[in-house]
N, C-alpha and C. Protein backbone atom coordinates (compact mmCIF):
# COMPACT_ATOMS: atom_id res chain seq x y z
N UNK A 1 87.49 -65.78 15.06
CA UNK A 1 86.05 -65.63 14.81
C UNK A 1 85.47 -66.93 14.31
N UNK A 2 86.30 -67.62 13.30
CA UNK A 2 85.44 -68.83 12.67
C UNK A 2 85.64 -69.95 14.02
N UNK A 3 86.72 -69.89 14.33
CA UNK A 3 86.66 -71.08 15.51
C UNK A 3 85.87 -70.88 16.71
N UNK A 4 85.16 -69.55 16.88
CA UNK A 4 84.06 -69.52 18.21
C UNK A 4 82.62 -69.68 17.29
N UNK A 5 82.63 -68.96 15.92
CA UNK A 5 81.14 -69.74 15.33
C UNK A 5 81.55 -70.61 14.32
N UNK A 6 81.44 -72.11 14.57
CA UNK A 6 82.05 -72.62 13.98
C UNK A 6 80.48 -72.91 13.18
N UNK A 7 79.82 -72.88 13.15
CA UNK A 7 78.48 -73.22 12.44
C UNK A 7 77.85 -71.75 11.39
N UNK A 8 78.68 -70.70 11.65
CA UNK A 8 78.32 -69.96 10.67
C UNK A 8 79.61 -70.32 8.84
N UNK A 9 78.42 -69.82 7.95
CA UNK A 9 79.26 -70.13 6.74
C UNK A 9 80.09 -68.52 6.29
N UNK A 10 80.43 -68.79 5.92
CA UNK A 10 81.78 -67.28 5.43
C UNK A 10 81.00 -66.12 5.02
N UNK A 11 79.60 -66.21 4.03
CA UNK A 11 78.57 -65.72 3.97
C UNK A 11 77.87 -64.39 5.16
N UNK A 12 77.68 -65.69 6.30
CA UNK A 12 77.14 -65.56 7.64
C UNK A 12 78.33 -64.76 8.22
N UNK A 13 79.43 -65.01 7.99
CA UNK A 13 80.35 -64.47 8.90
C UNK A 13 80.57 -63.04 8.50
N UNK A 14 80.98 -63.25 6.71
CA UNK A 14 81.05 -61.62 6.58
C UNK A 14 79.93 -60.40 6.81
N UNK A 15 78.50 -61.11 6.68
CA UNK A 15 77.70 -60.29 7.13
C UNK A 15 77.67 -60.07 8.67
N UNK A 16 78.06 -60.76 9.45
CA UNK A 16 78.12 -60.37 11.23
C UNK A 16 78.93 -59.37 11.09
N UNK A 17 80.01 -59.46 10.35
CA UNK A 17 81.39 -58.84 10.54
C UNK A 17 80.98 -57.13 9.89
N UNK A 18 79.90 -57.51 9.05
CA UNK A 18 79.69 -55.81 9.04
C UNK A 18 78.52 -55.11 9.12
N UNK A 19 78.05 -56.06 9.72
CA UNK A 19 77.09 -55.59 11.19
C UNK A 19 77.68 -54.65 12.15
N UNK A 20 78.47 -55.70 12.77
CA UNK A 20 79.43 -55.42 14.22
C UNK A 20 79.81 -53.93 13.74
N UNK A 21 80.62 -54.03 12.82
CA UNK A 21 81.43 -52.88 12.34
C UNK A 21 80.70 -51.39 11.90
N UNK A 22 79.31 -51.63 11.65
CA UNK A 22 79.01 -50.61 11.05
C UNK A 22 78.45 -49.33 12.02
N UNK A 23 78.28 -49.63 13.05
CA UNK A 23 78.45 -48.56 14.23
C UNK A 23 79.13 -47.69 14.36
N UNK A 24 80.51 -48.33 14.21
CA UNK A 24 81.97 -47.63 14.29
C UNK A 24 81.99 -46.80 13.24
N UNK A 25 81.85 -47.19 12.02
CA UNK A 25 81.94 -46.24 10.59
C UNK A 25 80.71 -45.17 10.84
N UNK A 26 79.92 -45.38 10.86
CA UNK A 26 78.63 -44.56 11.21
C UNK A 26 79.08 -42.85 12.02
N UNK A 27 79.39 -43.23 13.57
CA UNK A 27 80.06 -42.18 13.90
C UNK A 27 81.28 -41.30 13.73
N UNK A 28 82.31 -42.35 12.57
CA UNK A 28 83.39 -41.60 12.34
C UNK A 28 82.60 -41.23 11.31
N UNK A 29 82.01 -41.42 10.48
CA UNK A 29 81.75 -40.61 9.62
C UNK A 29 81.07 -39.31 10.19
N UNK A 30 80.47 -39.39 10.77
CA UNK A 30 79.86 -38.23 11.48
C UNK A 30 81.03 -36.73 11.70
N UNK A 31 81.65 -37.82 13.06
CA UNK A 31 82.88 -37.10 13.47
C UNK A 31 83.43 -36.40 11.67
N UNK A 32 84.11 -36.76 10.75
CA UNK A 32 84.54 -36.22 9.58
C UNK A 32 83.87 -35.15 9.12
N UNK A 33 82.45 -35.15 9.15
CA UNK A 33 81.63 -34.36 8.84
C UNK A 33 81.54 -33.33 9.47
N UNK A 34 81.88 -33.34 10.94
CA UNK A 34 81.73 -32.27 11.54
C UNK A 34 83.07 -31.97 11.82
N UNK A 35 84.09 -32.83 11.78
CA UNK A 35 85.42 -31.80 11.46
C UNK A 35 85.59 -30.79 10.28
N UNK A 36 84.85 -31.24 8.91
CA UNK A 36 85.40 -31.01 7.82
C UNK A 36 84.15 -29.32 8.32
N UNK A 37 83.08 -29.47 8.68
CA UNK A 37 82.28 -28.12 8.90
C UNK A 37 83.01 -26.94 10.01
N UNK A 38 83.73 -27.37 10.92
CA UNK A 38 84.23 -27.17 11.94
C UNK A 38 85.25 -26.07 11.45
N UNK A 39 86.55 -27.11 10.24
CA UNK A 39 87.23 -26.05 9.53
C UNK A 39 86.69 -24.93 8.58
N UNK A 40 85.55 -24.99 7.69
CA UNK A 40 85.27 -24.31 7.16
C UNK A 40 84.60 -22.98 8.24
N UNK A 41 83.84 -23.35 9.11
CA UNK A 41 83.43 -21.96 9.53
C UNK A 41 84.67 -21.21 10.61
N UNK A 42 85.61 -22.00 10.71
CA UNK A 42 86.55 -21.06 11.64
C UNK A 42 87.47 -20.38 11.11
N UNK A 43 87.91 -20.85 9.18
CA UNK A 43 88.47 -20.40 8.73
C UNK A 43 87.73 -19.89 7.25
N UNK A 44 86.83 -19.99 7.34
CA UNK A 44 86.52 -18.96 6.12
C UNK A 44 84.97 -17.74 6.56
N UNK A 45 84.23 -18.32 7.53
CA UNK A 45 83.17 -17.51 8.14
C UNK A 45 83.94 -16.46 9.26
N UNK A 46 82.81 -15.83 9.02
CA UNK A 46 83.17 -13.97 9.79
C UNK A 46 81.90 -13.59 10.46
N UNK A 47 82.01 -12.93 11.56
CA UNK A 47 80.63 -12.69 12.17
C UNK A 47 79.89 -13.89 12.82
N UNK A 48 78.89 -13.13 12.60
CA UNK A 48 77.21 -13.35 12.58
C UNK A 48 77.12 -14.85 12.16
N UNK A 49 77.74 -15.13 10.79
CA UNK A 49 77.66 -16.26 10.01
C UNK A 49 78.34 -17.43 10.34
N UNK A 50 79.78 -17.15 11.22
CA UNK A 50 80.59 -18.23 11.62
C UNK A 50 79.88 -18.51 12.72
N UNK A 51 79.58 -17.25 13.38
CA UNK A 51 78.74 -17.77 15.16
C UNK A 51 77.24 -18.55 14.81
N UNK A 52 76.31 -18.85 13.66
CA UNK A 52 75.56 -19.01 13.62
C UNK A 52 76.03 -20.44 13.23
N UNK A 53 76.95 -20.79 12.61
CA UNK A 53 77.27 -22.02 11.79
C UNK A 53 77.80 -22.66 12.83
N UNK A 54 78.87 -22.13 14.13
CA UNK A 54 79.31 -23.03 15.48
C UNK A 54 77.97 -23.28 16.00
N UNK A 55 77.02 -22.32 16.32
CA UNK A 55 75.93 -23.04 16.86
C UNK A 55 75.41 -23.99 16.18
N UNK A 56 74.89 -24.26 14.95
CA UNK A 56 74.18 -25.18 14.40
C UNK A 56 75.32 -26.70 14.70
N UNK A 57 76.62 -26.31 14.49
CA UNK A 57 77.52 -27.50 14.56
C UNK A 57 77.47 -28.27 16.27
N UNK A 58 77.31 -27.11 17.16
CA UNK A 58 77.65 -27.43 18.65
C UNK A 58 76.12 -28.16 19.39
N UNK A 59 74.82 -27.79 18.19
CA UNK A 59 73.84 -28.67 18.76
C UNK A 59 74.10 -30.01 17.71
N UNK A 60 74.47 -30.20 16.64
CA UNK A 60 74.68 -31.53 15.95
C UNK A 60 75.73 -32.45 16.95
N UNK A 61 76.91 -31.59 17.62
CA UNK A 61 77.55 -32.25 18.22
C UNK A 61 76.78 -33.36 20.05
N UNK A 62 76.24 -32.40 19.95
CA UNK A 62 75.68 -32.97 21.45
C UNK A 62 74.93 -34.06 21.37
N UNK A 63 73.98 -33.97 20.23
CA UNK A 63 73.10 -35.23 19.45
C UNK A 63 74.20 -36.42 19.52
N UNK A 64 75.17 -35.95 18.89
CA UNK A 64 76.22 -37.14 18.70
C UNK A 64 77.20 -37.90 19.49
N UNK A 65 77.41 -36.78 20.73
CA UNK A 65 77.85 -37.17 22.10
C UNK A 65 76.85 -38.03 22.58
N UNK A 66 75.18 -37.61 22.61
CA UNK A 66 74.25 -38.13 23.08
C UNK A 66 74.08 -40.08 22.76
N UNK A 67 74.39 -40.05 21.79
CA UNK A 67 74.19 -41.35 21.14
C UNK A 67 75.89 -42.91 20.93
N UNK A 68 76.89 -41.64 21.64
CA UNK A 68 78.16 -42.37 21.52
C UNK A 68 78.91 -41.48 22.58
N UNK A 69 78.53 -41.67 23.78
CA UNK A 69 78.93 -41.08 24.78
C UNK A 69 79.95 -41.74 25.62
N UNK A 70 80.29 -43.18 25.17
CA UNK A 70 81.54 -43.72 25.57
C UNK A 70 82.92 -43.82 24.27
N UNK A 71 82.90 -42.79 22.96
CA UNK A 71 83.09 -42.72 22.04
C UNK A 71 84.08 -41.42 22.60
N UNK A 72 85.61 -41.57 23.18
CA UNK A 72 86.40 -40.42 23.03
C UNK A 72 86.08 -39.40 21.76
N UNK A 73 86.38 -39.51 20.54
CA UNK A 73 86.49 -38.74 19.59
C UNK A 73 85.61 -37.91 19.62
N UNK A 74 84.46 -38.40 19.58
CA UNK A 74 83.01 -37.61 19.60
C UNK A 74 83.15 -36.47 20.59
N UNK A 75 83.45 -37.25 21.91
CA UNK A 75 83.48 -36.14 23.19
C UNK A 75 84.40 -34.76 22.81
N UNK A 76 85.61 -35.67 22.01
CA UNK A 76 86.57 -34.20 21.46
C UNK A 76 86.14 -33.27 20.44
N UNK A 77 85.19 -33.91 19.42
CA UNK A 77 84.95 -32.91 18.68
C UNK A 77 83.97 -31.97 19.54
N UNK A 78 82.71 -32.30 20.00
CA UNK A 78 81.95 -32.08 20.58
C UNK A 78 82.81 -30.45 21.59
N UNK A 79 83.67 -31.32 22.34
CA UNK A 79 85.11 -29.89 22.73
C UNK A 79 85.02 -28.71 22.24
N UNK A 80 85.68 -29.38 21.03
CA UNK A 80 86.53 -28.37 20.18
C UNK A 80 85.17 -27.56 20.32
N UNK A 81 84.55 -28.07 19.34
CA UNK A 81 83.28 -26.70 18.49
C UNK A 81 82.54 -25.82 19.69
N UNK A 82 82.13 -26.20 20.88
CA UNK A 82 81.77 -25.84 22.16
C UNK A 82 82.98 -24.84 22.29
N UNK A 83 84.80 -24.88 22.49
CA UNK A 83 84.73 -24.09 22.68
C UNK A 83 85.49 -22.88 21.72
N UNK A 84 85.20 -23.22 20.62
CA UNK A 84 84.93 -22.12 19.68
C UNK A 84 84.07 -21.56 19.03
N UNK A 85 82.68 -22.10 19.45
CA UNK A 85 81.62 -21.33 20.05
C UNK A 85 81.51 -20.27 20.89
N UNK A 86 81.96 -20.68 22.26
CA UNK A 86 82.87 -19.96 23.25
C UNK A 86 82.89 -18.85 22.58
N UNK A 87 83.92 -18.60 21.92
CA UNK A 87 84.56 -17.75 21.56
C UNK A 87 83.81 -16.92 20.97
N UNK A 88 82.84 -17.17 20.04
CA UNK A 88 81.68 -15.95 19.42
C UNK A 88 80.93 -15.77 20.03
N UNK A 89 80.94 -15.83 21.22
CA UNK A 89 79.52 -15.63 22.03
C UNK A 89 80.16 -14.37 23.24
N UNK A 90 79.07 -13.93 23.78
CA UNK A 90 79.85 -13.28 25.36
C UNK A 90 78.76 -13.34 26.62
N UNK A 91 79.52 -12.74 27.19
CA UNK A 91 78.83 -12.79 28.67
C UNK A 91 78.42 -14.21 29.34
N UNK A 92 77.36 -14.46 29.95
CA UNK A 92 77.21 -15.94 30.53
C UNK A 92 77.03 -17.37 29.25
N UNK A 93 76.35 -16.49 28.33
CA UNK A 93 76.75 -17.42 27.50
C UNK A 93 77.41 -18.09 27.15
N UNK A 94 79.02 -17.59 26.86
CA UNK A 94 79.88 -17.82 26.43
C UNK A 94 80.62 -18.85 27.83
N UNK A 95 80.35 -18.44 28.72
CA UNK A 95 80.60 -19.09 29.90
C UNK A 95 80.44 -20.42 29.87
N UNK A 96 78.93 -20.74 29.44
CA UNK A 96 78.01 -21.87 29.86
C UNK A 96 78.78 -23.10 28.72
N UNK A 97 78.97 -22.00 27.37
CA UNK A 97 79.32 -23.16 26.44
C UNK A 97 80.95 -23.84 26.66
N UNK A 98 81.79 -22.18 27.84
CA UNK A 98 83.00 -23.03 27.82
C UNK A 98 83.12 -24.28 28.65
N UNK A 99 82.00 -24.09 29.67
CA UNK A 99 81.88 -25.12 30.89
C UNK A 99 81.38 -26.69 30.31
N UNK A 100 80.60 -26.21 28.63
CA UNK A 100 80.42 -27.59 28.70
C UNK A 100 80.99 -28.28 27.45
N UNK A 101 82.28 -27.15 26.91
CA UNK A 101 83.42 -27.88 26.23
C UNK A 101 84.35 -28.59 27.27
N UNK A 102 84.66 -27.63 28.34
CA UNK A 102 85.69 -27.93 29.39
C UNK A 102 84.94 -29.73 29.89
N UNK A 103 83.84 -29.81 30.11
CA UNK A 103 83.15 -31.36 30.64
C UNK A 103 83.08 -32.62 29.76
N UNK A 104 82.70 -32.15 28.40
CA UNK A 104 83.04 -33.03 27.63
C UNK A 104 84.51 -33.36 26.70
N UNK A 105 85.33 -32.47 27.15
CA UNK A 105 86.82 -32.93 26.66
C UNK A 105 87.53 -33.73 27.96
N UNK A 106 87.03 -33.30 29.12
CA UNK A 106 87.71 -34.15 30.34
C UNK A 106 87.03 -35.40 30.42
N UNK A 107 86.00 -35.74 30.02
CA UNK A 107 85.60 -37.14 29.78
C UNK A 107 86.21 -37.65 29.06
N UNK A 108 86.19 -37.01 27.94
CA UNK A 108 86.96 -37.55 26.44
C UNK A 108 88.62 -38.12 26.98
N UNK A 109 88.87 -37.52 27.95
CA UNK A 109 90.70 -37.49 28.32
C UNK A 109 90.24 -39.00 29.44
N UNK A 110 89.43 -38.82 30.01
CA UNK A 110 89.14 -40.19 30.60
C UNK A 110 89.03 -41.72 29.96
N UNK A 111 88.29 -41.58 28.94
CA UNK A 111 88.61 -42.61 28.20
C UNK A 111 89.40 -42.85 27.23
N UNK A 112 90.16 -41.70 26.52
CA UNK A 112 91.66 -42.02 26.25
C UNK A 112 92.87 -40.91 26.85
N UNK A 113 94.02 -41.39 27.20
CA UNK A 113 94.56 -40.95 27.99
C UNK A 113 95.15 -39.60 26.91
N UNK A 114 95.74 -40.42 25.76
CA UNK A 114 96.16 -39.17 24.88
C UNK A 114 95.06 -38.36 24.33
N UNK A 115 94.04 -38.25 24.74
CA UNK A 115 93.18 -36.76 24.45
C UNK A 115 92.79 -37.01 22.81
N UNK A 116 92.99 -37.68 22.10
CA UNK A 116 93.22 -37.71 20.46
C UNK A 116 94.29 -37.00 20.17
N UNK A 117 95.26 -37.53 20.42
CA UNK A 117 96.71 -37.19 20.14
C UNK A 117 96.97 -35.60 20.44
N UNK A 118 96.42 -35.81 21.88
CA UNK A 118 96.62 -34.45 22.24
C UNK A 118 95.96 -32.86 21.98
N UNK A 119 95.01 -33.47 20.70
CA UNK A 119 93.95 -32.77 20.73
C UNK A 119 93.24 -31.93 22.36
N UNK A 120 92.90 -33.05 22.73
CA UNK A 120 91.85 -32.65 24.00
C UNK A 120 92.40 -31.57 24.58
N UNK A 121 93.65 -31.78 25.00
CA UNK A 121 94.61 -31.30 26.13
C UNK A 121 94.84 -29.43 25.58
N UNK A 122 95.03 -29.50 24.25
CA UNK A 122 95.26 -28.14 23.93
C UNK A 122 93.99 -27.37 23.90
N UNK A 123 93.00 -27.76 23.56
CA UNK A 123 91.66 -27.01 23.64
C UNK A 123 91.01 -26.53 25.48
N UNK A 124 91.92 -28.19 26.10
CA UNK A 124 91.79 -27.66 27.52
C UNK A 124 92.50 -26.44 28.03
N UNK A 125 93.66 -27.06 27.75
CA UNK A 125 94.87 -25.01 28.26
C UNK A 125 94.49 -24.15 27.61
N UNK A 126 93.80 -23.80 26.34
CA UNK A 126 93.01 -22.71 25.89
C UNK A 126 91.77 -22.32 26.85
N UNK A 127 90.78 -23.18 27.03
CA UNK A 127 90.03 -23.09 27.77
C UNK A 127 90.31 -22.22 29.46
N UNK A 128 90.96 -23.08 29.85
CA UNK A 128 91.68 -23.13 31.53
C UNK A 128 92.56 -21.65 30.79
N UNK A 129 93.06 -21.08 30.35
CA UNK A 129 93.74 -19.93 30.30
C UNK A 129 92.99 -18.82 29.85
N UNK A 130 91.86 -19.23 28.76
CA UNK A 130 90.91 -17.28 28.67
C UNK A 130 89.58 -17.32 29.75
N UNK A 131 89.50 -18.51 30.25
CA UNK A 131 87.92 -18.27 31.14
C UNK A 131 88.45 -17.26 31.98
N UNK A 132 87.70 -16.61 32.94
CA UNK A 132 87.63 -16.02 34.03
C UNK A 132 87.82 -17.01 35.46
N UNK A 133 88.36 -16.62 36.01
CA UNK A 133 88.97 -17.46 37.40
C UNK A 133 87.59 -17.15 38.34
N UNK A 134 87.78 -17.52 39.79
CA UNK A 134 86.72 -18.21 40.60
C UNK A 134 86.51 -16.99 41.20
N UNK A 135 84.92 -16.26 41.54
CA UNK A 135 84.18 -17.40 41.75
C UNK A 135 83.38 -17.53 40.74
N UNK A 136 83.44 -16.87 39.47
CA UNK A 136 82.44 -16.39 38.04
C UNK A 136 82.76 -17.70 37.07
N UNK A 137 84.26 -18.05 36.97
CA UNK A 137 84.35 -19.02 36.19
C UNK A 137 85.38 -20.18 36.87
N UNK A 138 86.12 -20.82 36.01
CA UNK A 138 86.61 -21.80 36.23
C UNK A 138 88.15 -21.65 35.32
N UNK A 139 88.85 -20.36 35.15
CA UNK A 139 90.11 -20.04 34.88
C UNK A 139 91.25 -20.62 35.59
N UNK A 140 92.09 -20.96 35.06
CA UNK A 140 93.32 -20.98 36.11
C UNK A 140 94.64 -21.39 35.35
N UNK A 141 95.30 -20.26 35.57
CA UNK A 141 96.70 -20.15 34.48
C UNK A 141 97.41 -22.01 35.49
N UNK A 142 98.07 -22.21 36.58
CA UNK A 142 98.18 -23.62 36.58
C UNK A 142 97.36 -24.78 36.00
N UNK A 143 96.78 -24.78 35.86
CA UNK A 143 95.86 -26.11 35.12
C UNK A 143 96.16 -25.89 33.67
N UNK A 144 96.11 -23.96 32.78
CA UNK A 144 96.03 -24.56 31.97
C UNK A 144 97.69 -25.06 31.43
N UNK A 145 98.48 -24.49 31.79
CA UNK A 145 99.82 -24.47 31.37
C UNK A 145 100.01 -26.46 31.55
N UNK A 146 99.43 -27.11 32.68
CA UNK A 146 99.66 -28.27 32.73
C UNK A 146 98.98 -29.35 31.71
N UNK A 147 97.88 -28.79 31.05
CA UNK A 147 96.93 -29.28 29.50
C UNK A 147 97.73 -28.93 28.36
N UNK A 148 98.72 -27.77 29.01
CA UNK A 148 99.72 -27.77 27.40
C UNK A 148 100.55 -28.48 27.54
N UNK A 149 101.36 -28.73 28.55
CA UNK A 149 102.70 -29.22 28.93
C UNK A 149 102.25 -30.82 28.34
N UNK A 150 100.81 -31.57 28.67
CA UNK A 150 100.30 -32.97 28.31
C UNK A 150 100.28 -32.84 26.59
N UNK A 151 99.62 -32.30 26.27
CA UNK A 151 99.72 -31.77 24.93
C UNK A 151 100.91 -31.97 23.92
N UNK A 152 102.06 -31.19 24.79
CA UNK A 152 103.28 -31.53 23.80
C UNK A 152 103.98 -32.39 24.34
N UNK A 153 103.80 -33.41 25.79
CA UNK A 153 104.35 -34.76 25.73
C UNK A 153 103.95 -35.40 24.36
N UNK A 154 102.97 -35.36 23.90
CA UNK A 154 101.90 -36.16 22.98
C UNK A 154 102.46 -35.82 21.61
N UNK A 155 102.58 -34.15 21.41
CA UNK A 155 102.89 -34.48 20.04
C UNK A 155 103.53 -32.88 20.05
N UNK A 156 105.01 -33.02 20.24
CA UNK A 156 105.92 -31.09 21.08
C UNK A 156 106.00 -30.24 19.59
N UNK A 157 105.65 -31.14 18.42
CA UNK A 157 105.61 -30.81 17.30
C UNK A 157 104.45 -29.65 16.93
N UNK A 158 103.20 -29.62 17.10
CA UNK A 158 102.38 -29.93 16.84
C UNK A 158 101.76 -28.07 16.80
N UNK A 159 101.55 -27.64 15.53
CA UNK A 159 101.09 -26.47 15.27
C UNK A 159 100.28 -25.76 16.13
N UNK A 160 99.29 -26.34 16.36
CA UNK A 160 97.92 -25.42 17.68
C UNK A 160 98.63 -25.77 19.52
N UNK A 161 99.08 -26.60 19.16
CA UNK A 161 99.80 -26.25 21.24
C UNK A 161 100.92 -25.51 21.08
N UNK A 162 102.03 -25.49 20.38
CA UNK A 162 102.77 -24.44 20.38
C UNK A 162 102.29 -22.93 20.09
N UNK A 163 101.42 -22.71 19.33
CA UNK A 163 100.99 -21.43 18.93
C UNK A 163 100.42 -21.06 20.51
N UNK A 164 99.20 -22.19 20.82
CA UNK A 164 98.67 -21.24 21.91
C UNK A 164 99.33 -21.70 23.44
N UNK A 165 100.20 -22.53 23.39
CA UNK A 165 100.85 -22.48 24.72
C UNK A 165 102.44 -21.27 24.22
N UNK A 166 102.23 -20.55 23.26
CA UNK A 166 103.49 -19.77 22.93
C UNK A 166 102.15 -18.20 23.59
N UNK A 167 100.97 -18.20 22.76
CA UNK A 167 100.29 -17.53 23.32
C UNK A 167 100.25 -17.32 24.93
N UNK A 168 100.01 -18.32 25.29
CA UNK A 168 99.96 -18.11 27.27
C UNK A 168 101.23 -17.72 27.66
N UNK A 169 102.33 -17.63 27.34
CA UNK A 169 103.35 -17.81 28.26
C UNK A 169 103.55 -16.29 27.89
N UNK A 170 102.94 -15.67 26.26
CA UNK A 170 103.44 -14.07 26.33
C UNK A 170 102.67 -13.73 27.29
N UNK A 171 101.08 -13.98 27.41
CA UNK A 171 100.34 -13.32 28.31
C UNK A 171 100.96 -13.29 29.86
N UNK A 172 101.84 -14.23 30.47
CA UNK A 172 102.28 -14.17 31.53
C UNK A 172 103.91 -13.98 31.82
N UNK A 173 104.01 -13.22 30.72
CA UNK A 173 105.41 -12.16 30.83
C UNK A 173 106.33 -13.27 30.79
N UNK A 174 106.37 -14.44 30.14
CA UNK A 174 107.55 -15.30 29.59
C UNK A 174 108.07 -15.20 28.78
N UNK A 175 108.51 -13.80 28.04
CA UNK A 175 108.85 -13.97 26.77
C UNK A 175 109.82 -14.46 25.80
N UNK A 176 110.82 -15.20 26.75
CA UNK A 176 111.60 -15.95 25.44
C UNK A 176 111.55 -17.64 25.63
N UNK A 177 110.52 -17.90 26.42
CA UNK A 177 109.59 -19.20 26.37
C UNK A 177 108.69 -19.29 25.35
N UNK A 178 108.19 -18.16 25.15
CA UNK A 178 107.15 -17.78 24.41
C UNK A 178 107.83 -18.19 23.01
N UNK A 179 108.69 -17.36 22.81
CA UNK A 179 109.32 -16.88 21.70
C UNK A 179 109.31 -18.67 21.09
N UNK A 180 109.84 -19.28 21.06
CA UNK A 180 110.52 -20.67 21.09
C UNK A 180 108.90 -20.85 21.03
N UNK A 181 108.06 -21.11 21.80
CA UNK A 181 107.33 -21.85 20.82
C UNK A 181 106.43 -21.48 19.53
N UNK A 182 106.74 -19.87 19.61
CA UNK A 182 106.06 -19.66 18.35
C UNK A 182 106.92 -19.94 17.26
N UNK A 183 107.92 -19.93 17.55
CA UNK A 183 108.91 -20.55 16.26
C UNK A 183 108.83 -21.86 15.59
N UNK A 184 108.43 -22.84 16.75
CA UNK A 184 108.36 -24.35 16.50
C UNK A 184 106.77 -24.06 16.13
N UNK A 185 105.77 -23.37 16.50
CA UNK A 185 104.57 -23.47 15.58
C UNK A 185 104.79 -22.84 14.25
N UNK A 186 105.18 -22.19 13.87
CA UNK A 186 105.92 -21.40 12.21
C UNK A 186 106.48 -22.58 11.92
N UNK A 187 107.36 -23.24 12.19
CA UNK A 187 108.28 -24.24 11.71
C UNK A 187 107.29 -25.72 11.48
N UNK A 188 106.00 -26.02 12.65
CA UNK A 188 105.26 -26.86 12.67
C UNK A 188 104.93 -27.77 11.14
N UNK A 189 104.56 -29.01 11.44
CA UNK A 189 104.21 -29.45 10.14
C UNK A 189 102.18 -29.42 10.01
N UNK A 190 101.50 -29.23 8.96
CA UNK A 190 99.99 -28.91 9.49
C UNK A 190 99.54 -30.38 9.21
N UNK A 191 98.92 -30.67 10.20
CA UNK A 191 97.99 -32.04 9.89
C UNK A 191 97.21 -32.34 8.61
N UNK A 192 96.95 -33.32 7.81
CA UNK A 192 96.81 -33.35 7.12
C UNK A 192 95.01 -33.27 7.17
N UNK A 193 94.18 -33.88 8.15
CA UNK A 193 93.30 -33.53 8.55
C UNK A 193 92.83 -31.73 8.99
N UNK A 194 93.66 -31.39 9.27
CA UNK A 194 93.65 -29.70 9.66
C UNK A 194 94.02 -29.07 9.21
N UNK A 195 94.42 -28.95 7.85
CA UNK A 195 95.12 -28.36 6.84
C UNK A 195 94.85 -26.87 7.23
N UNK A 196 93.70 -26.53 7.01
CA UNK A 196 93.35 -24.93 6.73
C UNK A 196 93.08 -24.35 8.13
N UNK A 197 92.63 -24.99 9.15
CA UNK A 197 93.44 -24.15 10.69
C UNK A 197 94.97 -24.12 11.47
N UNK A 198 95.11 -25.38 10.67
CA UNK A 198 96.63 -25.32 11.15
C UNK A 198 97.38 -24.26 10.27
N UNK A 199 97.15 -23.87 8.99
CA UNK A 199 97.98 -23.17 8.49
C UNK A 199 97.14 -21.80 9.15
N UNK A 200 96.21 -21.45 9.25
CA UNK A 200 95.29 -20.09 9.97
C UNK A 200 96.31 -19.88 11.19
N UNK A 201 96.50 -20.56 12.36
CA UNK A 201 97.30 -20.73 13.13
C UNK A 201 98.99 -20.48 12.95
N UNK A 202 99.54 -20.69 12.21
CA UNK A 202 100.99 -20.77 11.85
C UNK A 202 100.65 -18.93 11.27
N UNK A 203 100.16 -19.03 11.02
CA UNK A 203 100.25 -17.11 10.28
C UNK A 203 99.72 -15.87 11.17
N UNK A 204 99.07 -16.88 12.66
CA UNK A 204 98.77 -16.45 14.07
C UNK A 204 100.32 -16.53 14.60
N UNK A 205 101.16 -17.48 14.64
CA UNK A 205 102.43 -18.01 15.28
C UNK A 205 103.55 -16.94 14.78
N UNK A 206 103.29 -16.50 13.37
CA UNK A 206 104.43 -15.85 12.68
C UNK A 206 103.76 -13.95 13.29
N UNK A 207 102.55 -13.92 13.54
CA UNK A 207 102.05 -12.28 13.78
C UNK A 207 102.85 -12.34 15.44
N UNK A 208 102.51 -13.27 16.07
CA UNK A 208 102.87 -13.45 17.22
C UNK A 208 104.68 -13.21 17.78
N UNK A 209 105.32 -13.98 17.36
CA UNK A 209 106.50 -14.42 16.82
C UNK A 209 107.67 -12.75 16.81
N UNK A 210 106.68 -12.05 15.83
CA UNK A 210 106.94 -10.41 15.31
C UNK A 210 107.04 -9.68 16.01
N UNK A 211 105.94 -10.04 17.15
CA UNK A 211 105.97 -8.86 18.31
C UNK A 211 107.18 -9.25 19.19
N UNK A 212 107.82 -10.52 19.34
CA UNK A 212 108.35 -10.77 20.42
C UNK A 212 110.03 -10.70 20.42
N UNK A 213 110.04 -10.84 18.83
CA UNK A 213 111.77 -10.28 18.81
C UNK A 213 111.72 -8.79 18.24
């Protein structure tokens, strides 16, 4: 840096330097903010109140896609909350919001390949495994099993792809595929960022787990 401006003083430089930088902090902070809201309404809201709190989160998110749209992370959170939104909603609704978690996590996988450490990929095989198949939706047990399989190249550890790729495989009569990964999600370690869904999940893995031996 000092040898391409060689005419700025250290002064000059540290203020460019957090200039440049303060973009970057700006949206992760964002992103934090709407992770840290993200966990609270999926694990402590019920109803009416959690579906009202994903919506308020899933239009903050789009604002924020809107403004850092070559910004993987963003695109993933943006995902996630879209499609657990999804999930409190029904009929075409619920459709519309999975179609436009499913669009903005496959961008997100475009500009980084690991998804956010595999993030992307598991919200995709969730997605690709409860939609409705063609011609109403865009379901399809191959695609999603192949968003899990990317998933645990990335991280085979990892509490939410084992739970719900242990989930898909009961739904399609695999059951001691299944079995195995709900064990390694029980056994999982929880992110330290995801503390309180990853452990929500692991006590999904152990209900799961119960039925299958």
């Amino acid at each position: 840096m000092i040898r391409r401006f060689p005419w700025l003083g250290a002064g000059a430089l540290a203020g460019l330097m957090a200039l440049s930088s303060a973009p970057l902090l700006a949206y992760q902070s964002d992103v934090e903010s709407l992770k840290s809201e993200w966990e609270s309404a999926t694990t402590e809201l019920r109803g009416s109140e959690r579906r009202d709190a994903l919506s308020r989160l899933a239009d903050e998110a789009e604002v924020l896609a809107g403004q850092h749209a070559d910004q993987a992370e963003v695109l993933v959170w943006q995902g996630i909350i879209l499609a657990s939104y999804a999930r409190e909603r029904s009929g075409l609704g619920a459709l519309g919001s999975a179609r436009d978690a499913r669009d903005a996590l496959e961008r997100a996988v475009e500009l980084d390949p690991r998804g956010s450490n595999g993030s992307a990929y598991v919200t995709l095989g969730a997605l690709y495994d409860r939609a409705p198949g063609r011609p109403l939706g865009f379901g399809n047990s191959n695609t999603a099993e192949e968003m899990f399989q990317r998933a645990l190249e990335i991280r085979p550890d990892g509490i939410d792809v084992n739970y719900y790729y242990a989930a898909f495989l009961h739904e399609e009569g695999r059951s001691e595929e299944a079995r195995e990964h709900a064990q390694r999600a029980v056994e999982g370690e929880a992110r330290a960022d995801r503390q309180a869904s990853d452990e929500a999940l692991r006590i999904e893995a152990r209900t799961l787990l119960s039925r299958l031996t």
